[in-house]
PDB file of N, CA and C in Angstrom:
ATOM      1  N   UNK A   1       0.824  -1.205   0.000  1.00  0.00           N
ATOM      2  CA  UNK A   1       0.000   0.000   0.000  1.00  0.00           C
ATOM      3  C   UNK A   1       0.859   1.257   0.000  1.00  0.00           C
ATOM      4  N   UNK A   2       1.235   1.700  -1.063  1.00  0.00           N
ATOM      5  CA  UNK A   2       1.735   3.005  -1.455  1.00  0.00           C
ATOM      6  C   UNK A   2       1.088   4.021  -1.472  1.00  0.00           C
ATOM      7  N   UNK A   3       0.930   5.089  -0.648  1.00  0.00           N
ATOM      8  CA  UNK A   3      -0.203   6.384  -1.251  1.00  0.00           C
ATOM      9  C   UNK A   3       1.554   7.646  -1.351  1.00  0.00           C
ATOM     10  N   UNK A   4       1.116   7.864  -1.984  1.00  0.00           N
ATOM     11  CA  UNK A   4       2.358   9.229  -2.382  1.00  0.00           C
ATOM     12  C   UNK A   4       1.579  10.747  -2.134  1.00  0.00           C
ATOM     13  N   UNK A   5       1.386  10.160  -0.871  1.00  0.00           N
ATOM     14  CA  UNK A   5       0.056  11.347  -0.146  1.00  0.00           C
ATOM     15  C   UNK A   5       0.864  11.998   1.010  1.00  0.00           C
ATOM     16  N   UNK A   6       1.246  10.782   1.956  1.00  0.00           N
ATOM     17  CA  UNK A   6       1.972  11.114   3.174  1.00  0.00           C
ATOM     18  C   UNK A   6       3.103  10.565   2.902  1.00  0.00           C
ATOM     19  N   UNK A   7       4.183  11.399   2.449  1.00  0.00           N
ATOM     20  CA  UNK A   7       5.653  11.042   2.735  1.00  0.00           C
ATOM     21  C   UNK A   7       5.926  11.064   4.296  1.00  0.00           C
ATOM     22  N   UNK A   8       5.859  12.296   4.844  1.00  0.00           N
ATOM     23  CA  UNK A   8       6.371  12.327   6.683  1.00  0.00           C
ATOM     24  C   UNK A   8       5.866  11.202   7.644  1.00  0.00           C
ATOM     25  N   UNK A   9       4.830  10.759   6.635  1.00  0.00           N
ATOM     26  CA  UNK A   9       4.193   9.366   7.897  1.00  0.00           C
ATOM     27  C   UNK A   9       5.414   8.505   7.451  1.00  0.00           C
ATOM     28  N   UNK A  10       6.117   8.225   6.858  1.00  0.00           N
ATOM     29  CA  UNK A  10       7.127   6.849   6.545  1.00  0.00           C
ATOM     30  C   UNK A  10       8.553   7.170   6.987  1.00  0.00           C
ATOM     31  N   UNK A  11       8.445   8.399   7.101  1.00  0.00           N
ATOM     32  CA  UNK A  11       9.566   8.766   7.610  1.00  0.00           C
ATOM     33  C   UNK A  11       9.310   8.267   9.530  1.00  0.00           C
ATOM     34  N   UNK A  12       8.370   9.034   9.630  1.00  0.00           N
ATOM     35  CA  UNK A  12       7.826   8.740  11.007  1.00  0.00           C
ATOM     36  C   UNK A  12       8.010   7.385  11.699  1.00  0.00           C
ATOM     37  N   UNK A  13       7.248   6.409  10.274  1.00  0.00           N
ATOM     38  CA  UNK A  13       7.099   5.175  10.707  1.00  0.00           C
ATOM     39  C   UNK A  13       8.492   4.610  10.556  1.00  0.00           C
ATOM     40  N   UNK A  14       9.629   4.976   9.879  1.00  0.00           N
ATOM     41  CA  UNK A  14      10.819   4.477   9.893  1.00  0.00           C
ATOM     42  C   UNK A  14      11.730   4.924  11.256  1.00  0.00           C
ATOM     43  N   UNK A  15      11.799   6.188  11.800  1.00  0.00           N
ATOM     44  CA  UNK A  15      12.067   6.126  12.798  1.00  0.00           C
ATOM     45  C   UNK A  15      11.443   5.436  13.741  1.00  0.00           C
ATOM     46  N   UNK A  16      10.173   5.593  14.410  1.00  0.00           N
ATOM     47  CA  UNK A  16       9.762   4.236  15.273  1.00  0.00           C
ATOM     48  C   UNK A  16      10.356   2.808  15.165  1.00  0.00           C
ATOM     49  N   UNK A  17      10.565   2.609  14.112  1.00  0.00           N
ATOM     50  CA  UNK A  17      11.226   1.431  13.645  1.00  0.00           C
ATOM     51  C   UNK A  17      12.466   0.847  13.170  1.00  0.00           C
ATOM     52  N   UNK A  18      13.400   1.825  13.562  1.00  0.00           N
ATOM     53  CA  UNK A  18      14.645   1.720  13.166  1.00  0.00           C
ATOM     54  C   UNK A  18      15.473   0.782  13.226  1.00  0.00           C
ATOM     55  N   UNK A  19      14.957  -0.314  14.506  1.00  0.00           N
ATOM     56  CA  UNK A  19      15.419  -1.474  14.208  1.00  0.00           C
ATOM     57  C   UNK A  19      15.246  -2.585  13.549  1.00  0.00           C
ATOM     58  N   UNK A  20      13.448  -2.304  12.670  1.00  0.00           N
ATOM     59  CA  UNK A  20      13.164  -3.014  11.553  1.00  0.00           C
ATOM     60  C   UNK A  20      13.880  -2.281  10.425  1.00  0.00           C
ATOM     61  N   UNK A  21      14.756  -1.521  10.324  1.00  0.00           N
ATOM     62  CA  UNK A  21      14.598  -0.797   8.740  1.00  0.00           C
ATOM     63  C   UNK A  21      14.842  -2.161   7.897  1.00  0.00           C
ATOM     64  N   UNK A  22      15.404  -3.198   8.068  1.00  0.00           N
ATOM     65  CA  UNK A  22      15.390  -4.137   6.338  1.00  0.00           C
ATOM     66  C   UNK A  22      14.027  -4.187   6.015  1.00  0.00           C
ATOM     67  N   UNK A  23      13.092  -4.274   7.230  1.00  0.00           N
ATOM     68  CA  UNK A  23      11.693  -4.813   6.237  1.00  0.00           C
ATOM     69  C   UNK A  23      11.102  -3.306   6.248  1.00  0.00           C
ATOM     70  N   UNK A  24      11.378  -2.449   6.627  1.00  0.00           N
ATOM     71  CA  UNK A  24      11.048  -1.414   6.157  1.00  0.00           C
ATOM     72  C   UNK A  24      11.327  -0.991   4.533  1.00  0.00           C
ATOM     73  N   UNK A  25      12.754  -1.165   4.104  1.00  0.00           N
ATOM     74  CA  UNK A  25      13.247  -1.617   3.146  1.00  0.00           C
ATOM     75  C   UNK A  25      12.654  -2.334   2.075  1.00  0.00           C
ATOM     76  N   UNK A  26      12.229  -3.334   2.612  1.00  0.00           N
ATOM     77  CA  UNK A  26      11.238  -4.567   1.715  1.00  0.00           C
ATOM     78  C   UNK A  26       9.874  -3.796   1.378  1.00  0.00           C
ATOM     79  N   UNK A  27       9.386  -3.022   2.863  1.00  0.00           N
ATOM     80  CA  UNK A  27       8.041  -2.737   2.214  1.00  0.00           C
ATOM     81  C   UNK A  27       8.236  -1.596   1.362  1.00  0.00           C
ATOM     82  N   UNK A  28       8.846  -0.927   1.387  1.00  0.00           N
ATOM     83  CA  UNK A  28       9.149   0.429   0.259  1.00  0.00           C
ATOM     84  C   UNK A  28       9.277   0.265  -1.233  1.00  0.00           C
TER      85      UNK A  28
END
């Protein structure tokens, strides 16, 4: 699910998650 609506939410959600970034990675 891509929306090219909210960039700052993925940023957001990548910091919260910084210790997932590979599957952050994957989902991008």
């Amino acid at each position: 699910e891509q929306d090219s609506g909210e960039p700052p939410s993925l940023f957001v959600f990548i910091n919260c998650s910084t210790r997932d970034l590979p599957v952050i990675e994957s989902y991008v």
